[in-house]
PDB file of N, CA and C in Angstrom:
ATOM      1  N   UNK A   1     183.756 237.975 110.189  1.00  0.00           N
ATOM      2  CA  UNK A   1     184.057 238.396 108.840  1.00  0.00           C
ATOM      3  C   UNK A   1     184.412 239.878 108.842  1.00  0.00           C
ATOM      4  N   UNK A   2     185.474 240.227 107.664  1.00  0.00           N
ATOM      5  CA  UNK A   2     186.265 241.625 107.599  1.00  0.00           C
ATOM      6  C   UNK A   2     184.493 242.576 106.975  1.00  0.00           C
ATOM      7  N   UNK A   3     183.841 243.583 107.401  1.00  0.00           N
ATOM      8  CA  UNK A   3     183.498 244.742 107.452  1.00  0.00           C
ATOM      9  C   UNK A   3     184.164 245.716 106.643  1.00  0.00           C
ATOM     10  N   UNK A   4     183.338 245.557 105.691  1.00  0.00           N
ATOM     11  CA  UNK A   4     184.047 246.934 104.492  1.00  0.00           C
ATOM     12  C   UNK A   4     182.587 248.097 104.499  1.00  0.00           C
ATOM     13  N   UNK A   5     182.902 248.987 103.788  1.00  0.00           N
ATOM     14  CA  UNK A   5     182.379 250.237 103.657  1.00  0.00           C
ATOM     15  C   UNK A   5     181.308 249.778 102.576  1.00  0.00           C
ATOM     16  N   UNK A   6     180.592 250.822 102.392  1.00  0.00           N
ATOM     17  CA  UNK A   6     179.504 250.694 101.444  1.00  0.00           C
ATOM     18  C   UNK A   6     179.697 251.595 100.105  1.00  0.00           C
ATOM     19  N   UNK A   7     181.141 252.365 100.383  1.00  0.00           N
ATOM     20  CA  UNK A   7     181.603 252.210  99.341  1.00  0.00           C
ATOM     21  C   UNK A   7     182.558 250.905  98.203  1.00  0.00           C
ATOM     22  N   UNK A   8     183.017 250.197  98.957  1.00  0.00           N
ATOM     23  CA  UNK A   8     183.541 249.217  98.512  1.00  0.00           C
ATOM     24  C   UNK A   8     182.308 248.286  97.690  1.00  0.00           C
ATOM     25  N   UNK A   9     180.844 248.208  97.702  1.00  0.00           N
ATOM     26  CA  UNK A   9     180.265 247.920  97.162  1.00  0.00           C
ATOM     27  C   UNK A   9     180.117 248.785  95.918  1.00  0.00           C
ATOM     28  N   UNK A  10     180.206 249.945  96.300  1.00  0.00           N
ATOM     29  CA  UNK A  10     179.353 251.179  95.178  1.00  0.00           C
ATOM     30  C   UNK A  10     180.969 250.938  93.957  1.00  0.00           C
ATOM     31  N   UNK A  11     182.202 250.548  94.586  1.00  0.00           N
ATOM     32  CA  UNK A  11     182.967 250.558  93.495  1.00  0.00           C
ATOM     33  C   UNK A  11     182.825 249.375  92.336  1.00  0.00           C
ATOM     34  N   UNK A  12     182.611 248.003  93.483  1.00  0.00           N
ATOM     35  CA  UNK A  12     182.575 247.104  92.611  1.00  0.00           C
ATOM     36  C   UNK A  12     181.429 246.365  91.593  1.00  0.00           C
ATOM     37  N   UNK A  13     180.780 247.508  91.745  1.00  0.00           N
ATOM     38  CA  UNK A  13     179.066 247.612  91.320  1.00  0.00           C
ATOM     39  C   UNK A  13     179.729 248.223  89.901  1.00  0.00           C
ATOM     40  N   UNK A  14     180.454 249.275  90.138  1.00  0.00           N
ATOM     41  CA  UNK A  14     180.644 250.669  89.163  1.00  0.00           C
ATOM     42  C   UNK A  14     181.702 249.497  88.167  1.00  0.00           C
ATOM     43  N   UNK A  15     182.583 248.907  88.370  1.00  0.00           N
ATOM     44  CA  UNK A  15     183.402 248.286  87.603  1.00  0.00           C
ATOM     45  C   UNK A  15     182.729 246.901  87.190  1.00  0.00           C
ATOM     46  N   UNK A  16     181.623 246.362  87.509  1.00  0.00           N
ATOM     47  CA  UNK A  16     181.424 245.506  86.841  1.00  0.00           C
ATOM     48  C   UNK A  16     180.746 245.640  85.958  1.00  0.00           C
ATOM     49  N   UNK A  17     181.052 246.696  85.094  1.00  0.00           N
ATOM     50  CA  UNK A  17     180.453 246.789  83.710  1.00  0.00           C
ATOM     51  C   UNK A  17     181.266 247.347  82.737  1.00  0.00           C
ATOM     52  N   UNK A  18     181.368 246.724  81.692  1.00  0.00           N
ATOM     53  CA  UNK A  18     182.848 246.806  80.635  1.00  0.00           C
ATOM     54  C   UNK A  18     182.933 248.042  79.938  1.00  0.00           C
ATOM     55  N   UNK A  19     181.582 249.023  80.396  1.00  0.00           N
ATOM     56  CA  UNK A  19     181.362 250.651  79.534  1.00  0.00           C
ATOM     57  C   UNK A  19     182.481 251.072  80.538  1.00  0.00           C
ATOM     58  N   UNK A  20     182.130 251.074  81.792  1.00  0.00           N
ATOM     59  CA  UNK A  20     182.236 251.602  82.825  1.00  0.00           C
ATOM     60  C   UNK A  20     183.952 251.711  83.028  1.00  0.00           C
ATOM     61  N   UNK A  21     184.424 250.309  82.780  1.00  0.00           N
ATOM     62  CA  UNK A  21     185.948 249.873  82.816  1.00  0.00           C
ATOM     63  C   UNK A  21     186.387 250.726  81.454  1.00  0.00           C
ATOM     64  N   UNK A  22     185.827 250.529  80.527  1.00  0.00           N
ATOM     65  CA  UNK A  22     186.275 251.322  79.343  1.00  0.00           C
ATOM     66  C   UNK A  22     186.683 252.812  79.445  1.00  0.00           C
ATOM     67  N   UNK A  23     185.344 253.684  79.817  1.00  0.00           N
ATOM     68  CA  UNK A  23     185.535 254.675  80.919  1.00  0.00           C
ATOM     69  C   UNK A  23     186.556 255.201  81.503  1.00  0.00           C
ATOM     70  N   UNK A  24     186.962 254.279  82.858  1.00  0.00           N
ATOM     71  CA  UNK A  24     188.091 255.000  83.460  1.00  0.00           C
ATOM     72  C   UNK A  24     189.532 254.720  82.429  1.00  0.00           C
ATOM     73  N   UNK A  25     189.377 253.787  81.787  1.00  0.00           N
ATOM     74  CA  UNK A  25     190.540 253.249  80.945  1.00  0.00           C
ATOM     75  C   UNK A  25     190.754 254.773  80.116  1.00  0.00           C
ATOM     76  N   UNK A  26     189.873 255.428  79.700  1.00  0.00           N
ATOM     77  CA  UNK A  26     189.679 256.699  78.834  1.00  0.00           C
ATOM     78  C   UNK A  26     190.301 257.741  79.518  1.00  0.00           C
ATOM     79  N   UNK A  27     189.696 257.718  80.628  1.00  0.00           N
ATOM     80  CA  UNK A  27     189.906 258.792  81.363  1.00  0.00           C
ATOM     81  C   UNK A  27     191.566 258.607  82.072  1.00  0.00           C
ATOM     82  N   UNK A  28     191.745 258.287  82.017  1.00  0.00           N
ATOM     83  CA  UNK A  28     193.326 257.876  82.307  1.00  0.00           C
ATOM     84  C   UNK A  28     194.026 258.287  81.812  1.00  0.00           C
ATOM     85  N   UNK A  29     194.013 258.104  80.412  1.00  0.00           N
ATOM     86  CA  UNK A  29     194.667 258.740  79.395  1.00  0.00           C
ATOM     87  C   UNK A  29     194.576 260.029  79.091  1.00  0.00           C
ATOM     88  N   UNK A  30     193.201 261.138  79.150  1.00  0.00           N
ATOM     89  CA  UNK A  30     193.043 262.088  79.521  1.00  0.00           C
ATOM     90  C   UNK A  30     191.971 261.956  79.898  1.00  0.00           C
ATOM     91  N   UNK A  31     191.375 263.692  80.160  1.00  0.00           N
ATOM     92  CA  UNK A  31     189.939 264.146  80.789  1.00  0.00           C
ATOM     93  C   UNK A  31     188.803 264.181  79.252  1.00  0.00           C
ATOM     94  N   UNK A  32     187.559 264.322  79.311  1.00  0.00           N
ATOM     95  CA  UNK A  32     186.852 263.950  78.275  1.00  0.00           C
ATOM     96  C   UNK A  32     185.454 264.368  78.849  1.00  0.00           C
ATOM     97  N   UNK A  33     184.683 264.575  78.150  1.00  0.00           N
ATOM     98  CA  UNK A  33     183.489 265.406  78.163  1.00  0.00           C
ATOM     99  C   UNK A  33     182.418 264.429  77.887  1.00  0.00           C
ATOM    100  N   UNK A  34     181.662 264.272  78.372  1.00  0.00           N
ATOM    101  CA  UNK A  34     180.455 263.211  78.282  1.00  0.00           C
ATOM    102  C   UNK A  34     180.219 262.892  76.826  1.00  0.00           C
ATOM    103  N   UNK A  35     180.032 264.232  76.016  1.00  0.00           N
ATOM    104  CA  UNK A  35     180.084 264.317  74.557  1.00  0.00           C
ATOM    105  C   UNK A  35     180.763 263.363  74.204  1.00  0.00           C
ATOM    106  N   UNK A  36     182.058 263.645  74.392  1.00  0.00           N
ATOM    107  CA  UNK A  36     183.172 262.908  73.699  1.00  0.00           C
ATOM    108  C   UNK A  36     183.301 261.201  74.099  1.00  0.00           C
ATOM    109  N   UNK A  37     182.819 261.280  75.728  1.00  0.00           N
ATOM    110  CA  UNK A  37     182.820 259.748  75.719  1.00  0.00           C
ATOM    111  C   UNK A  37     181.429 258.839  75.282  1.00  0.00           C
ATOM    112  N   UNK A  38     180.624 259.628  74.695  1.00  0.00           N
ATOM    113  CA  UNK A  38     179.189 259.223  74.529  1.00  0.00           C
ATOM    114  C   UNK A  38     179.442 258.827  73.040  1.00  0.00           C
ATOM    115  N   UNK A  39     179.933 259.762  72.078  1.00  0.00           N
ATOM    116  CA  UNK A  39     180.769 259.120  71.123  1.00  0.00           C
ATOM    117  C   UNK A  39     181.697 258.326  70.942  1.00  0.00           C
ATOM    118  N   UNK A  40     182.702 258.181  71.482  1.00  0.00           N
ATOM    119  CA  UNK A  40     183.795 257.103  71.700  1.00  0.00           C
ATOM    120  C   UNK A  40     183.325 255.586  72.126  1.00  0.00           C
ATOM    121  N   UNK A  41     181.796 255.740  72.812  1.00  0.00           N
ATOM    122  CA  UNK A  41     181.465 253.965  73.015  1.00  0.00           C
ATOM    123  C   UNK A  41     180.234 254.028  72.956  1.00  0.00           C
ATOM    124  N   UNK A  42     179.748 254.718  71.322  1.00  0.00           N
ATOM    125  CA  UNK A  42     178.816 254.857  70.706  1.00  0.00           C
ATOM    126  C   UNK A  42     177.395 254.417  71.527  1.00  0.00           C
ATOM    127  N   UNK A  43     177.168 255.106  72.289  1.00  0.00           N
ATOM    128  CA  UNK A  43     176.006 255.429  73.042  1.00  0.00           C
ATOM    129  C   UNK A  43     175.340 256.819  73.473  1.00  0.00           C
ATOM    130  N   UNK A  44     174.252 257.176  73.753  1.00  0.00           N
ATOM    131  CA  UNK A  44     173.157 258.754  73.597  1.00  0.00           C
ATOM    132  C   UNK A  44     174.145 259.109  74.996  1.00  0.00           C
ATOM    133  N   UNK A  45     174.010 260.287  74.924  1.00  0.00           N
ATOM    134  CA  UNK A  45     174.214 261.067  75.584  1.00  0.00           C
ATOM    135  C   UNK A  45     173.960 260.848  77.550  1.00  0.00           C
ATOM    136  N   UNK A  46     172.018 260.302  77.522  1.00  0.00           N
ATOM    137  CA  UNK A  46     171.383 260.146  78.341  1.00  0.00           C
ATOM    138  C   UNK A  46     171.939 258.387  78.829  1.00  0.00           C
ATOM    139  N   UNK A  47     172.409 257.787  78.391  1.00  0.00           N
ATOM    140  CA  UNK A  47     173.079 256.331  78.667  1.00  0.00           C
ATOM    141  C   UNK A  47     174.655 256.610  79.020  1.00  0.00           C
ATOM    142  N   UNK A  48     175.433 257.314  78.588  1.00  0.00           N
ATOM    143  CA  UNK A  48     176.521 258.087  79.194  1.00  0.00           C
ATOM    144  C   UNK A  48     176.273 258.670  80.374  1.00  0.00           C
ATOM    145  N   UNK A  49     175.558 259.249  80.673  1.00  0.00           N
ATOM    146  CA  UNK A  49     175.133 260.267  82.304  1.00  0.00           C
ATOM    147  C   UNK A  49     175.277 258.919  82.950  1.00  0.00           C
ATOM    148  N   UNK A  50     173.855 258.204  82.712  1.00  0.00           N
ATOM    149  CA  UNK A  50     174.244 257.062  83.660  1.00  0.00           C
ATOM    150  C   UNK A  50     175.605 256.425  84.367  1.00  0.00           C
ATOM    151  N   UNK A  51     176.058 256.089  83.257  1.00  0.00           N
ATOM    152  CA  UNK A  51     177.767 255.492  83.167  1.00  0.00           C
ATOM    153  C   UNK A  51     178.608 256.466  84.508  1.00  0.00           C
ATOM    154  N   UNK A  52     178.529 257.627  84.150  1.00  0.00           N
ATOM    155  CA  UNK A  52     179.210 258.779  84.598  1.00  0.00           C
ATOM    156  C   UNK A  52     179.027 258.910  86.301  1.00  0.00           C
ATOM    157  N   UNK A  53     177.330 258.938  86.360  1.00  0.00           N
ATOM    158  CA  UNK A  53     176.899 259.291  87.465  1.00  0.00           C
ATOM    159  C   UNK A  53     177.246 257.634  88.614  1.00  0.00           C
ATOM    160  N   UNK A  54     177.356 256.511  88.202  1.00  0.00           N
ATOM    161  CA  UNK A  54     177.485 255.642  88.676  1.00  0.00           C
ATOM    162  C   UNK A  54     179.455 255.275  89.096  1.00  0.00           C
ATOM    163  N   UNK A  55     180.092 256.128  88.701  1.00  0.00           N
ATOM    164  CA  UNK A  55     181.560 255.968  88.762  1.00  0.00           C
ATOM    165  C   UNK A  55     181.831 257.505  89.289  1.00  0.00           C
ATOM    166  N   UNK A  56     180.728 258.462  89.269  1.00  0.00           N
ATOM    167  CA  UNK A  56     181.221 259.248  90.292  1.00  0.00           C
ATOM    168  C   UNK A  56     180.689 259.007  91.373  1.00  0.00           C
ATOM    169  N   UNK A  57     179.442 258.427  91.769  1.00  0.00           N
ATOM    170  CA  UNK A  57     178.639 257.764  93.259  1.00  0.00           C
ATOM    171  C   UNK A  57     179.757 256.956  93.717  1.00  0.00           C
ATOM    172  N   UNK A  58     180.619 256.112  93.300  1.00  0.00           N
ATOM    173  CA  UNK A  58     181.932 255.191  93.862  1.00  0.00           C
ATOM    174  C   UNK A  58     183.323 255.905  93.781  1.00  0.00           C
ATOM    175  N   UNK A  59     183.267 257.384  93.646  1.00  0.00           N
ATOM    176  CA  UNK A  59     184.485 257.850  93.722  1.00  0.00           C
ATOM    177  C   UNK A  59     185.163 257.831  92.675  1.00  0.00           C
ATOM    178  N   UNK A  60     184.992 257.341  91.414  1.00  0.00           N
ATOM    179  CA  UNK A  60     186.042 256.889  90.217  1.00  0.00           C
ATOM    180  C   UNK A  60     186.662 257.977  89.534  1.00  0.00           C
ATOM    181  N   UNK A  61     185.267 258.983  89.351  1.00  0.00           N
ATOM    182  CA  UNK A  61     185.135 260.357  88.566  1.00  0.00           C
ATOM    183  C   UNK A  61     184.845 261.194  89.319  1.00  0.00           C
ATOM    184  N   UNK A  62     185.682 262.197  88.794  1.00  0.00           N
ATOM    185  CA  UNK A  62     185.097 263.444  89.253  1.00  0.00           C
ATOM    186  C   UNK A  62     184.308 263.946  87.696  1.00  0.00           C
ATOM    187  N   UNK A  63     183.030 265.372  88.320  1.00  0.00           N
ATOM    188  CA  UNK A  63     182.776 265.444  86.360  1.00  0.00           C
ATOM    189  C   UNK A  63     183.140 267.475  87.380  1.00  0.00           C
ATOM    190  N   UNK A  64     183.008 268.700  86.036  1.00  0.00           N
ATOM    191  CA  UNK A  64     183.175 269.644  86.358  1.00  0.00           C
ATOM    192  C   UNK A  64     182.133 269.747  85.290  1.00  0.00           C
ATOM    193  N   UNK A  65     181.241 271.149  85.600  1.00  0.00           N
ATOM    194  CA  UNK A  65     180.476 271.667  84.115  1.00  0.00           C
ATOM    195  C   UNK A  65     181.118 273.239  84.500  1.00  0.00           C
ATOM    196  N   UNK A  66     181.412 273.509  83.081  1.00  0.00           N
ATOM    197  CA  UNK A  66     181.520 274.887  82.233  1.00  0.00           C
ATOM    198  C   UNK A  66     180.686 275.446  81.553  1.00  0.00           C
ATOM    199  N   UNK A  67     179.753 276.100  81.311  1.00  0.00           N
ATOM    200  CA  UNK A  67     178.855 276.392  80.570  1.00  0.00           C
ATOM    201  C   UNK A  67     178.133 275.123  80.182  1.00  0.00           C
ATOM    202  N   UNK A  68     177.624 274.814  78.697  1.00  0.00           N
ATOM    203  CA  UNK A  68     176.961 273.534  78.686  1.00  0.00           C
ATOM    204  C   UNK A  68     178.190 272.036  78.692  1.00  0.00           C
ATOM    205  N   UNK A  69     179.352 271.955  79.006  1.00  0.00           N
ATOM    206  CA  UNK A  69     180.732 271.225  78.982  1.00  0.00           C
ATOM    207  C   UNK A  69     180.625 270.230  80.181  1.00  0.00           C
ATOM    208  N   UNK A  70     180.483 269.232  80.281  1.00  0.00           N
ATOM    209  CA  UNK A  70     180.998 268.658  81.888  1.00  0.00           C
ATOM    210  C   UNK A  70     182.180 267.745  81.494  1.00  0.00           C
ATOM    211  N   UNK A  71     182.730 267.732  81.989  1.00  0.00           N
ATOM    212  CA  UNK A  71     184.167 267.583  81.931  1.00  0.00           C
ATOM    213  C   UNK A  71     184.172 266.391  82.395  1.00  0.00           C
ATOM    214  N   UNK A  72     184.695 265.005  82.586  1.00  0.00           N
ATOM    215  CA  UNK A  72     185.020 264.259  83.230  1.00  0.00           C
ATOM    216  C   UNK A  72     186.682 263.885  83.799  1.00  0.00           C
ATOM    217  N   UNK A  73     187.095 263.618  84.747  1.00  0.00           N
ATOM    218  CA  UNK A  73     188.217 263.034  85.331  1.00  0.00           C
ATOM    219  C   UNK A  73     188.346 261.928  86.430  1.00  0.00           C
ATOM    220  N   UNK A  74     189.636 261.285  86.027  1.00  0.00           N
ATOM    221  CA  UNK A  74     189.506 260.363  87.446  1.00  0.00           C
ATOM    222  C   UNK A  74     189.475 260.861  88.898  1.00  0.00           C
ATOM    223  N   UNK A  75     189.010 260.466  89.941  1.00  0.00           N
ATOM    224  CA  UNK A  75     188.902 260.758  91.016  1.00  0.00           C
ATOM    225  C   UNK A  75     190.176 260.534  91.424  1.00  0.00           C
ATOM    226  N   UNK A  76     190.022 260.937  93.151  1.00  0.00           N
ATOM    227  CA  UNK A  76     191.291 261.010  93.482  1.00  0.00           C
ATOM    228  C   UNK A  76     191.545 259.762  94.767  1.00  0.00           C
ATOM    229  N   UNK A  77     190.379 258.988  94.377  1.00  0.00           N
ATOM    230  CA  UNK A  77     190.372 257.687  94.940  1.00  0.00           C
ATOM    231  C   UNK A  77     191.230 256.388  95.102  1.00  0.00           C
ATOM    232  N   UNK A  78     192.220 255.829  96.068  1.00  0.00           N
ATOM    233  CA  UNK A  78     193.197 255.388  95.802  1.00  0.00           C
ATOM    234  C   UNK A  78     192.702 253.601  95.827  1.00  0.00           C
ATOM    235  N   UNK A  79     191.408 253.467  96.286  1.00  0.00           N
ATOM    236  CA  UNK A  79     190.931 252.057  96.312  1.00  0.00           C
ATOM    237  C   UNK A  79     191.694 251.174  96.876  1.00  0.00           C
ATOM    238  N   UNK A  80     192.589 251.629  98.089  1.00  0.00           N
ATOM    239  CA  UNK A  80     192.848 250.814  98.936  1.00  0.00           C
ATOM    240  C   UNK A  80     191.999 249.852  99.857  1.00  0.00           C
ATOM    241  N   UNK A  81     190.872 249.947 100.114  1.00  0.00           N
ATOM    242  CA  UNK A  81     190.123 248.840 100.842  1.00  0.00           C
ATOM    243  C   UNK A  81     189.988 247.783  99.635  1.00  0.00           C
ATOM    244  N   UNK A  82     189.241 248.562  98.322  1.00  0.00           N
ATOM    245  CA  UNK A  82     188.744 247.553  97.618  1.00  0.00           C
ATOM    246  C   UNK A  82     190.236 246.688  97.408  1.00  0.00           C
ATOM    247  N   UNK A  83     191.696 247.199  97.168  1.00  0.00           N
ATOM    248  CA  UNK A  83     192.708 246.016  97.082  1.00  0.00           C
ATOM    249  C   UNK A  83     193.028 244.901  97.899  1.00  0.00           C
ATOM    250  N   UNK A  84     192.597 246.040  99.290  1.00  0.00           N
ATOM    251  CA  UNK A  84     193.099 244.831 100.810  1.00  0.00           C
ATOM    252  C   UNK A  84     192.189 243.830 100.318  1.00  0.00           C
ATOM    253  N   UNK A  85     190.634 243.936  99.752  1.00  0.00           N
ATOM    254  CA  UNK A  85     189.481 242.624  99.963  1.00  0.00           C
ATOM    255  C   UNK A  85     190.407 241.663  98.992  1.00  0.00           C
ATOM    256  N   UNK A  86     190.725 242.259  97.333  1.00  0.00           N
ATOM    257  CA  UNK A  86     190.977 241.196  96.593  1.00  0.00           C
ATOM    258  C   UNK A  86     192.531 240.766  97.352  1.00  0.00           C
ATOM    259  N   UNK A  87     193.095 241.630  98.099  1.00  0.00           N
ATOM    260  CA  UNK A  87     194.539 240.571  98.512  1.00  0.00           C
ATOM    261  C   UNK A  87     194.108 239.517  99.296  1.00  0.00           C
ATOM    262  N   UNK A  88     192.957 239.670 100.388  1.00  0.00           N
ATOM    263  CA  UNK A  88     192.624 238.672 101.071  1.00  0.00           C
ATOM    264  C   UNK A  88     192.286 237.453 100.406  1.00  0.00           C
ATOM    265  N   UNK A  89     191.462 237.984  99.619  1.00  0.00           N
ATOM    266  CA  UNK A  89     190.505 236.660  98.858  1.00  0.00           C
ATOM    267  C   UNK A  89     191.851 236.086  97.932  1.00  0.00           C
ATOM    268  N   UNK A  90     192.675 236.619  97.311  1.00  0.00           N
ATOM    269  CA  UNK A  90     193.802 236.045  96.402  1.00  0.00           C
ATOM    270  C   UNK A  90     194.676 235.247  97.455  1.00  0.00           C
ATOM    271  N   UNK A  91     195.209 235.863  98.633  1.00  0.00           N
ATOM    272  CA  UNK A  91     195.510 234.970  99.524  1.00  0.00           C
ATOM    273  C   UNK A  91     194.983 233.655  99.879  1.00  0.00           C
ATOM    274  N   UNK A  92     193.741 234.220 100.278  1.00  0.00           N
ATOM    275  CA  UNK A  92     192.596 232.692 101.117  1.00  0.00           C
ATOM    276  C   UNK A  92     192.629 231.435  99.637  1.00  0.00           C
ATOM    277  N   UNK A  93     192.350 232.251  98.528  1.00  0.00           N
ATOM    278  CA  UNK A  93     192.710 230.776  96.962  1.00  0.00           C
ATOM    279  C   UNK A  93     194.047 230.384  97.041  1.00  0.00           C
ATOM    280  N   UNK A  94     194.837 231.258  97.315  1.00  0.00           N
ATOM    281  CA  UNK A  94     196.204 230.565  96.874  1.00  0.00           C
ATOM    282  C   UNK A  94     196.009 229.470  97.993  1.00  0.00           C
ATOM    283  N   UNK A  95     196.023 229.714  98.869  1.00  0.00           N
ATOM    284  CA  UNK A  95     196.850 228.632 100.175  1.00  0.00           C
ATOM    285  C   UNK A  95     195.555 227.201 100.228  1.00  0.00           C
ATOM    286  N   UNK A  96     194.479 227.928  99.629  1.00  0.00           N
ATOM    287  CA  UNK A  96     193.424 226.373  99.318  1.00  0.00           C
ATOM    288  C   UNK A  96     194.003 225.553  97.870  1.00  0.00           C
ATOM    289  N   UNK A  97     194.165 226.852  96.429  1.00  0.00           N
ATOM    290  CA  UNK A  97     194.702 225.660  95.852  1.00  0.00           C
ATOM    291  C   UNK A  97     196.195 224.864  95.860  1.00  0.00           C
ATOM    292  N   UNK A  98     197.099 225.896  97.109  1.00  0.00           N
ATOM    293  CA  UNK A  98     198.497 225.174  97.412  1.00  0.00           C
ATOM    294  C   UNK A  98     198.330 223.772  98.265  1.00  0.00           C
ATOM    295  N   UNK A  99     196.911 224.003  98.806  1.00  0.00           N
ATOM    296  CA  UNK A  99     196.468 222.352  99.912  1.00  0.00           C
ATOM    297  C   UNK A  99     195.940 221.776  99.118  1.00  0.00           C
ATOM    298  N   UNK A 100     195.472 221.982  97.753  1.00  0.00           N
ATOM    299  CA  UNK A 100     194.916 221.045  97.117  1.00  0.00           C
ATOM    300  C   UNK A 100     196.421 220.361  96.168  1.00  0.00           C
ATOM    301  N   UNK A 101     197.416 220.706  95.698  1.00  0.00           N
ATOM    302  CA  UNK A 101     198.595 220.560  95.323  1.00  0.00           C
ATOM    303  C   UNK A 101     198.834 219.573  96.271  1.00  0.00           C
ATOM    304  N   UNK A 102     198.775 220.219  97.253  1.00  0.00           N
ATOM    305  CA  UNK A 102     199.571 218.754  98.305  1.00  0.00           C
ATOM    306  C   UNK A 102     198.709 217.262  98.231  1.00  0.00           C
ATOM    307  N   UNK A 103     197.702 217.334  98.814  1.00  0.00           N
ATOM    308  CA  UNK A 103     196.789 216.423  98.288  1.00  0.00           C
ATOM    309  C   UNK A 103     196.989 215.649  96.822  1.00  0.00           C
ATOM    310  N   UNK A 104     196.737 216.222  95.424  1.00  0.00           N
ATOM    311  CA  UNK A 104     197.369 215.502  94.435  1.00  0.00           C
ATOM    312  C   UNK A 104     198.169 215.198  94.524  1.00  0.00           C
ATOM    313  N   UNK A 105     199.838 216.107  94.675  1.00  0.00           N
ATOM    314  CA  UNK A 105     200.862 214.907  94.979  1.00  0.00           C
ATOM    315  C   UNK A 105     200.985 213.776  95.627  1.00  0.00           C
ATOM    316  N   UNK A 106     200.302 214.044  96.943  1.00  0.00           N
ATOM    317  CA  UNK A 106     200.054 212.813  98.219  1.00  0.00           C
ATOM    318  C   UNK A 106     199.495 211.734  97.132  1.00  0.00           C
ATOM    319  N   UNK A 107     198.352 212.130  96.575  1.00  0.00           N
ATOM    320  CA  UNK A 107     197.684 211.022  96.353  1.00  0.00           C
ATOM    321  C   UNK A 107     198.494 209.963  95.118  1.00  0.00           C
ATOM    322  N   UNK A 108     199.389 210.917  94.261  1.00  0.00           N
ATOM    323  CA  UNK A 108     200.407 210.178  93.557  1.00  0.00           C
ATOM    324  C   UNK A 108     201.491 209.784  93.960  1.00  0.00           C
ATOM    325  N   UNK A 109     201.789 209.965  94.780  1.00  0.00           N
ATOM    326  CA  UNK A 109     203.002 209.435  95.349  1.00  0.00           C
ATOM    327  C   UNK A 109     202.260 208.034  95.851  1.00  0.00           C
ATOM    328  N   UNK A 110     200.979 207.678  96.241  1.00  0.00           N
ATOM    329  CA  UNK A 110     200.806 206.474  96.946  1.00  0.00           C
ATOM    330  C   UNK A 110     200.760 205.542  95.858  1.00  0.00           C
ATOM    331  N   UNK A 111     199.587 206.651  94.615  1.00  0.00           N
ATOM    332  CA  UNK A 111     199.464 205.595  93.046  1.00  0.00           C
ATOM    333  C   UNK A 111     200.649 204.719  92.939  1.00  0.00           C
ATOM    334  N   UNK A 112     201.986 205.953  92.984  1.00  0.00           N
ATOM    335  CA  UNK A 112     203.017 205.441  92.302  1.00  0.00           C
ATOM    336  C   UNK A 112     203.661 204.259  93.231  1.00  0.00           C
ATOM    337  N   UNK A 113     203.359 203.986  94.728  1.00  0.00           N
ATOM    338  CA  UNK A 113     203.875 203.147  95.717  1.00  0.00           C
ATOM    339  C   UNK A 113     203.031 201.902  95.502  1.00  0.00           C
ATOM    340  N   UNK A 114     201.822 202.345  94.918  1.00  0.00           N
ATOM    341  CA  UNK A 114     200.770 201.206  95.530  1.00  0.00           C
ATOM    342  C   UNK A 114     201.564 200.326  93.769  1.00  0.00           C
ATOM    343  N   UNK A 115     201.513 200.675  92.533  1.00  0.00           N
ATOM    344  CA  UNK A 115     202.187 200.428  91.280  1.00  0.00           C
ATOM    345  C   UNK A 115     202.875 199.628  91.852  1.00  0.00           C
ATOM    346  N   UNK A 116     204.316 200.100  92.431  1.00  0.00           N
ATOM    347  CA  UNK A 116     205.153 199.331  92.607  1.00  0.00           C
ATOM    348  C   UNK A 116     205.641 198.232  93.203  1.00  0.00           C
ATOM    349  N   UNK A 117     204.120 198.319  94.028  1.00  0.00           N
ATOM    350  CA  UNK A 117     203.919 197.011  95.263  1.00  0.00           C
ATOM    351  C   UNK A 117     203.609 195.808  94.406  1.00  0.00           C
ATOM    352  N   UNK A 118     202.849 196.096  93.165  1.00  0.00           N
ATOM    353  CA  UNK A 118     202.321 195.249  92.355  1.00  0.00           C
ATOM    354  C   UNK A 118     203.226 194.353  91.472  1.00  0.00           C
TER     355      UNK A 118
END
């Protein structure tokens, strides 16, 4: 079996949570201050850090502080391993449910032979 990093866990840990996805979705659009995203998906301040600190542990964010300000931005993380895993795994489904395709047809094509024998 393919051997990934232990960041590739810490990312897909960090994105499976819809604050979190919301988050970088924000930050995309611009940079934003804990403040501002603690308001924007109406949660304390201290439940934001969390959010923050868990998507910068996986690379997502960077944060900066200015006086009392921390800044948030996306990282400069290009998440190429985490894509190679989902191309693999999107690969390995396709070509199981393209053998399962064959199979149903097979098996109708006989329905439709065995029908006509009748």
């Amino acid at each position: 079996m393919v051997q990934y990093s232990r960041l590739i866990d810490a990312t897909f840990a960090a994105l499976s949570d819809h604050t979190r996805r919301g988050v970088l979705e924000q930050l995309g659009r611009s940079d934003a201050s804990i403040t501002d995203l603690a308001d924007r998906f109406h949660m304390t301040l201290t439940g934001m850090k969390k959010h923050v600190s868990v998507l910068e542990k996986a690379g997502l964010v960077t944060t900066e502080k200015v006086g009392r300000v921390r800044t948030c931005r996306l990282g400069r993380r290009a998440m190429a391993e985490e894509a190679a895993w989902i191309e693999h795994h999107r690969q390995m489904w396709a070509q199981r449910f393209d053998a399962l395709d064959d199979i149903v047809e097979e098996l109708k094509h006989q329905e439709r032979h065995h029908e006509r024998q009748r």
